[in-house]
N, C-alpha and C. Protein backbone atom coordinates (compact mmCIF):
# COMPACT_ATOMS: atom_id res chain seq x y z
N UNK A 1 -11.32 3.08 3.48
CA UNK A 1 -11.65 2.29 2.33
C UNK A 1 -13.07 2.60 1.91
N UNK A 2 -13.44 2.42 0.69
CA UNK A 2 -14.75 2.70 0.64
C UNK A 2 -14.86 1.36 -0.64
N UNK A 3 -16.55 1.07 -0.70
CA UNK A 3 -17.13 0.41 -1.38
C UNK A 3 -18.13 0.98 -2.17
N UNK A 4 -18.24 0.63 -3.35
CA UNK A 4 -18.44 1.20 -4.38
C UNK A 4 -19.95 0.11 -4.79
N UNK A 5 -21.05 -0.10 -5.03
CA UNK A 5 -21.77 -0.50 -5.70
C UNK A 5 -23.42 0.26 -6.15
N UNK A 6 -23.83 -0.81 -6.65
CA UNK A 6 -24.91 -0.15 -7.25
C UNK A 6 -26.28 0.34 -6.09
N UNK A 7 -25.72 -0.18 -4.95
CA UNK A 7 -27.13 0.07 -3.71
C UNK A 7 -26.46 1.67 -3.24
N UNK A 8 -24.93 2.38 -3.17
CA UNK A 8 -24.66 2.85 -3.27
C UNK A 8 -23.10 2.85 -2.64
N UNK A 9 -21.99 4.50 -2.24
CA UNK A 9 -21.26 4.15 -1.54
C UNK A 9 -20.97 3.96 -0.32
N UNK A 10 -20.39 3.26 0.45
CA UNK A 10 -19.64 2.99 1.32
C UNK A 10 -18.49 2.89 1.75
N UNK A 11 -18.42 3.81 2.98
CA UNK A 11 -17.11 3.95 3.54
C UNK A 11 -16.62 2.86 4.52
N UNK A 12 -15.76 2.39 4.77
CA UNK A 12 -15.55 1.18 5.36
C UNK A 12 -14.06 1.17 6.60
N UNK A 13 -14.18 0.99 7.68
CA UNK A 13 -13.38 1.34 8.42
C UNK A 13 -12.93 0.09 9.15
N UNK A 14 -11.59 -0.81 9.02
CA UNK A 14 -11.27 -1.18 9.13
C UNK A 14 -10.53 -1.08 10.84
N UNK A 15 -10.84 -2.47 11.76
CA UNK A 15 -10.62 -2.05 13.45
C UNK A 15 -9.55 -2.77 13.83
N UNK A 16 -9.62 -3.96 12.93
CA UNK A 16 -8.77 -5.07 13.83
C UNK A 16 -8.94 -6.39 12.66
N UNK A 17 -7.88 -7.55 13.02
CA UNK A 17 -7.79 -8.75 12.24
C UNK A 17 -7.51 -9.73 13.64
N UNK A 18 -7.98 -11.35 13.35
CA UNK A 18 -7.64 -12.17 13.93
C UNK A 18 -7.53 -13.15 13.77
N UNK A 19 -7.24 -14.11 14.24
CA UNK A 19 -6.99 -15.75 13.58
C UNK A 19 -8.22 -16.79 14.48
N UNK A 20 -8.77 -17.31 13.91
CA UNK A 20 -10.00 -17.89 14.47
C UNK A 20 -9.89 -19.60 13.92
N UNK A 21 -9.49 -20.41 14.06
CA UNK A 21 -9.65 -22.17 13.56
C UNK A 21 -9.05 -21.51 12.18
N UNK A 22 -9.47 -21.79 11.06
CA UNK A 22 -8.97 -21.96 9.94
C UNK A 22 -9.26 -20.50 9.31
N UNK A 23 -9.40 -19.69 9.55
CA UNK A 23 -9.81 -18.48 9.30
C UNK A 23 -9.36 -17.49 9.81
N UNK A 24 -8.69 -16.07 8.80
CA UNK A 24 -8.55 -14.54 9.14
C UNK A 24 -9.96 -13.85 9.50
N UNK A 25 -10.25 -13.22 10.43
CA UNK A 25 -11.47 -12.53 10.52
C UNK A 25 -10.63 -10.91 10.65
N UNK A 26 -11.74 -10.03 10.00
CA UNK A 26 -11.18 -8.73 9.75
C UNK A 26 -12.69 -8.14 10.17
N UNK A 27 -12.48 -7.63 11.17
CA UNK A 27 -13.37 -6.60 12.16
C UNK A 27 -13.76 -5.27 11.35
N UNK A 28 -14.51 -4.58 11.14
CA UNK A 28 -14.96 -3.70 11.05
C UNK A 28 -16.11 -2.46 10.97
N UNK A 29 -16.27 -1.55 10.22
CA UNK A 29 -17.50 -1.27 10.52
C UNK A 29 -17.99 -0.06 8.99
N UNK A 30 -19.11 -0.80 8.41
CA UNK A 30 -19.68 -0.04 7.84
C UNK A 30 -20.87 0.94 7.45
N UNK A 31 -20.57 1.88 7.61
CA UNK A 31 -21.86 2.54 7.86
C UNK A 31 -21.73 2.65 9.57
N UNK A 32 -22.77 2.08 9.51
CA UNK A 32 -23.58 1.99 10.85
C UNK A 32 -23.30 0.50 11.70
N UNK A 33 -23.31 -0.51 10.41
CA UNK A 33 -23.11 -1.52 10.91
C UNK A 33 -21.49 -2.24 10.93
N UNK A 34 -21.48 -3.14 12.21
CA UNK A 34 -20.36 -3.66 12.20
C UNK A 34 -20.69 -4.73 11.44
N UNK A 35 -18.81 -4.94 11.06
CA UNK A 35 -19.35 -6.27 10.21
C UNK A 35 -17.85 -7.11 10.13
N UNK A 36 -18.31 -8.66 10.21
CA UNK A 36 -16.73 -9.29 10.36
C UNK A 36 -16.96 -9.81 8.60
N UNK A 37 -15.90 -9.91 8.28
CA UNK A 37 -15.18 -10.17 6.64
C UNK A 37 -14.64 -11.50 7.45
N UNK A 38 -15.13 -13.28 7.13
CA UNK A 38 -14.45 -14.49 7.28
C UNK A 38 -13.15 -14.77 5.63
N UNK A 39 -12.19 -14.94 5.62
CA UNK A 39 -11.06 -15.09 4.97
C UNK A 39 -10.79 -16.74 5.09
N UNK A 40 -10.76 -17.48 4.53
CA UNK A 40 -10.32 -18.95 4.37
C UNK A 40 -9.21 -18.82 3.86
N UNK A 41 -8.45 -19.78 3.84
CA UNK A 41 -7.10 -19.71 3.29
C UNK A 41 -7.27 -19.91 1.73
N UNK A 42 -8.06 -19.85 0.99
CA UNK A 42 -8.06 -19.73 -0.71
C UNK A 42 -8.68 -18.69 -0.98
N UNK A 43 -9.06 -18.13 0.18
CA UNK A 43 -9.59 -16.34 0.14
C UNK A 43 -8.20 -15.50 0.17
N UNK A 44 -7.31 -16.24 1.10
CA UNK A 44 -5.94 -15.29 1.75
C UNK A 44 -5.42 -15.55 0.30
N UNK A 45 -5.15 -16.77 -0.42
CA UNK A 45 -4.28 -16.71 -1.48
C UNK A 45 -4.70 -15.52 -2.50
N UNK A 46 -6.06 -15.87 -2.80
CA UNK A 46 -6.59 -14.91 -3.83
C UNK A 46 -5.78 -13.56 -3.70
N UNK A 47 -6.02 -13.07 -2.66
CA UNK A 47 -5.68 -11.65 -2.27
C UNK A 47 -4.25 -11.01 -2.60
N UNK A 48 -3.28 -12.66 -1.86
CA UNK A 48 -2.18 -12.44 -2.24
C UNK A 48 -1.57 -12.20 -3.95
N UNK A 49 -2.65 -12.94 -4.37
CA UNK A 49 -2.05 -13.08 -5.71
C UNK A 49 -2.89 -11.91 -6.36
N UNK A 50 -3.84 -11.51 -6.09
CA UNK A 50 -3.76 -10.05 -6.88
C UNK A 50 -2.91 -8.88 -6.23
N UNK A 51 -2.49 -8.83 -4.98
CA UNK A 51 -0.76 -8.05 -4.54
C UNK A 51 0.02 -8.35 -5.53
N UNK A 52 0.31 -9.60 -5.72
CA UNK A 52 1.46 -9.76 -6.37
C UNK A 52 1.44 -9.52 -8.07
N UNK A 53 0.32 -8.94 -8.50
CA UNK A 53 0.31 -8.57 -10.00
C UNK A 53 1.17 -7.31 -10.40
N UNK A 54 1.67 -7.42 -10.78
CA UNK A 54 3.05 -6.56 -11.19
C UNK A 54 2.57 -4.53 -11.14
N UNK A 55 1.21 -4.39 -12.14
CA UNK A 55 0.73 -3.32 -11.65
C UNK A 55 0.63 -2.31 -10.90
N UNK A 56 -0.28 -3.64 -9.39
CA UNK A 56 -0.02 -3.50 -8.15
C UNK A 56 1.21 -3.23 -7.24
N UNK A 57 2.11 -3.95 -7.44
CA UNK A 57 3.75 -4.16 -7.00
C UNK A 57 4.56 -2.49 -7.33
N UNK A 58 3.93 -2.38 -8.53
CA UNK A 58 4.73 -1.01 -9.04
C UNK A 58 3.89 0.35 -8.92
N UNK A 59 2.52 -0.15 -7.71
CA UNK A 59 2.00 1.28 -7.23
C UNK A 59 2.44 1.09 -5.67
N UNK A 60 2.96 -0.01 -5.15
CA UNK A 60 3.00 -0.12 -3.68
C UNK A 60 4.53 -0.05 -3.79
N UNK A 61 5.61 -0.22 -4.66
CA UNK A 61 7.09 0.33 -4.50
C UNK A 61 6.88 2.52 -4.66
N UNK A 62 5.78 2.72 -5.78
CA UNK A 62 6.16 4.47 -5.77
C UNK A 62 5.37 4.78 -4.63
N UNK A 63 4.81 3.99 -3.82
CA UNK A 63 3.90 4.89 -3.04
C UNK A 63 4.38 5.89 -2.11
N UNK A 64 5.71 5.60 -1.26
CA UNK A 64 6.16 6.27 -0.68
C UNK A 64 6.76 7.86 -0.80
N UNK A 65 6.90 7.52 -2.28
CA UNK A 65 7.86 8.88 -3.33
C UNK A 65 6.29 9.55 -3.00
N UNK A 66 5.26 9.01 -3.50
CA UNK A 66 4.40 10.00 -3.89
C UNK A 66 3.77 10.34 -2.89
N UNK A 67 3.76 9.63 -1.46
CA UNK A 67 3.12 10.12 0.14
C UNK A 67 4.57 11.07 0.16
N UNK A 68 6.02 11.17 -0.11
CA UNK A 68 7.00 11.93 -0.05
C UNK A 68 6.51 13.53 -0.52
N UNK A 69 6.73 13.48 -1.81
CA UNK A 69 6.39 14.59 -3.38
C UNK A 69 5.39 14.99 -2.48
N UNK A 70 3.70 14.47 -2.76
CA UNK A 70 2.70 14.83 -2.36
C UNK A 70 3.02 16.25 -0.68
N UNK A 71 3.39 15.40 0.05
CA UNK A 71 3.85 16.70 1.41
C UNK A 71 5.15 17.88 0.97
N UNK A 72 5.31 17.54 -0.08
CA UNK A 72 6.65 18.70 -0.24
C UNK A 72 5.94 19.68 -1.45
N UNK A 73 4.93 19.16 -2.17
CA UNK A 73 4.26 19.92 -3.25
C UNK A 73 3.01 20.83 -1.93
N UNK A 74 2.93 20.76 -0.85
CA UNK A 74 1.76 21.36 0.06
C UNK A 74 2.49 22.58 1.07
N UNK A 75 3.95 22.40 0.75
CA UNK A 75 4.33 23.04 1.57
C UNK A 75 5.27 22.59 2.70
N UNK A 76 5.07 21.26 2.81
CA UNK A 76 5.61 20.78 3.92
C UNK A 76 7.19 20.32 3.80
N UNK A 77 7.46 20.64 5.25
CA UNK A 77 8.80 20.42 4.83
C UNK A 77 9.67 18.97 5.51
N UNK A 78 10.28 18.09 4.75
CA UNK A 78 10.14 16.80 5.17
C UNK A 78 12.07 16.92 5.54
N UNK A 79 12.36 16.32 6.46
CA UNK A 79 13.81 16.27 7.23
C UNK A 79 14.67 15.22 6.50
């Protein structure tokens, strides 16, 4: 994943998720530094509901065709 702003970019590497009292915590590490991401449950909805924007929905149904296409346009040969 990477992050994009004006201090500059960042690549972002995602380790692990967990459930903590009322909270998703999502482990990871950027840069140099580790860093936990706290998720509340009107954080989790948010998220869900930009998944569920139709857009979205209709790049995560072709994705597979195009992780498919993509290895057969390189050469590769898929079973």
């Amino acid at each position: 994943m990477k992050v994009v702003s004006p201090a500059g970019d960042f690549e972002i590497l995602i380790k692990e998720a967990e459930v903590k009292g009322n909270s998703v915590i999502i482990k990871g590490q950027m840069g140099v530094w580790d860093s936990k991401i706290y998720l509340s449950p009107s954080d989790l909805w948010l998220f869900v509901s930009i998944f569920l924007r139709p857009s979205v929905l209709l790049y995560l149904l072709q994705l597979p065709f195009r992780i498919l296409f993509r290895h057969n346009r390189h050469g590769n040969k898929t079973t």
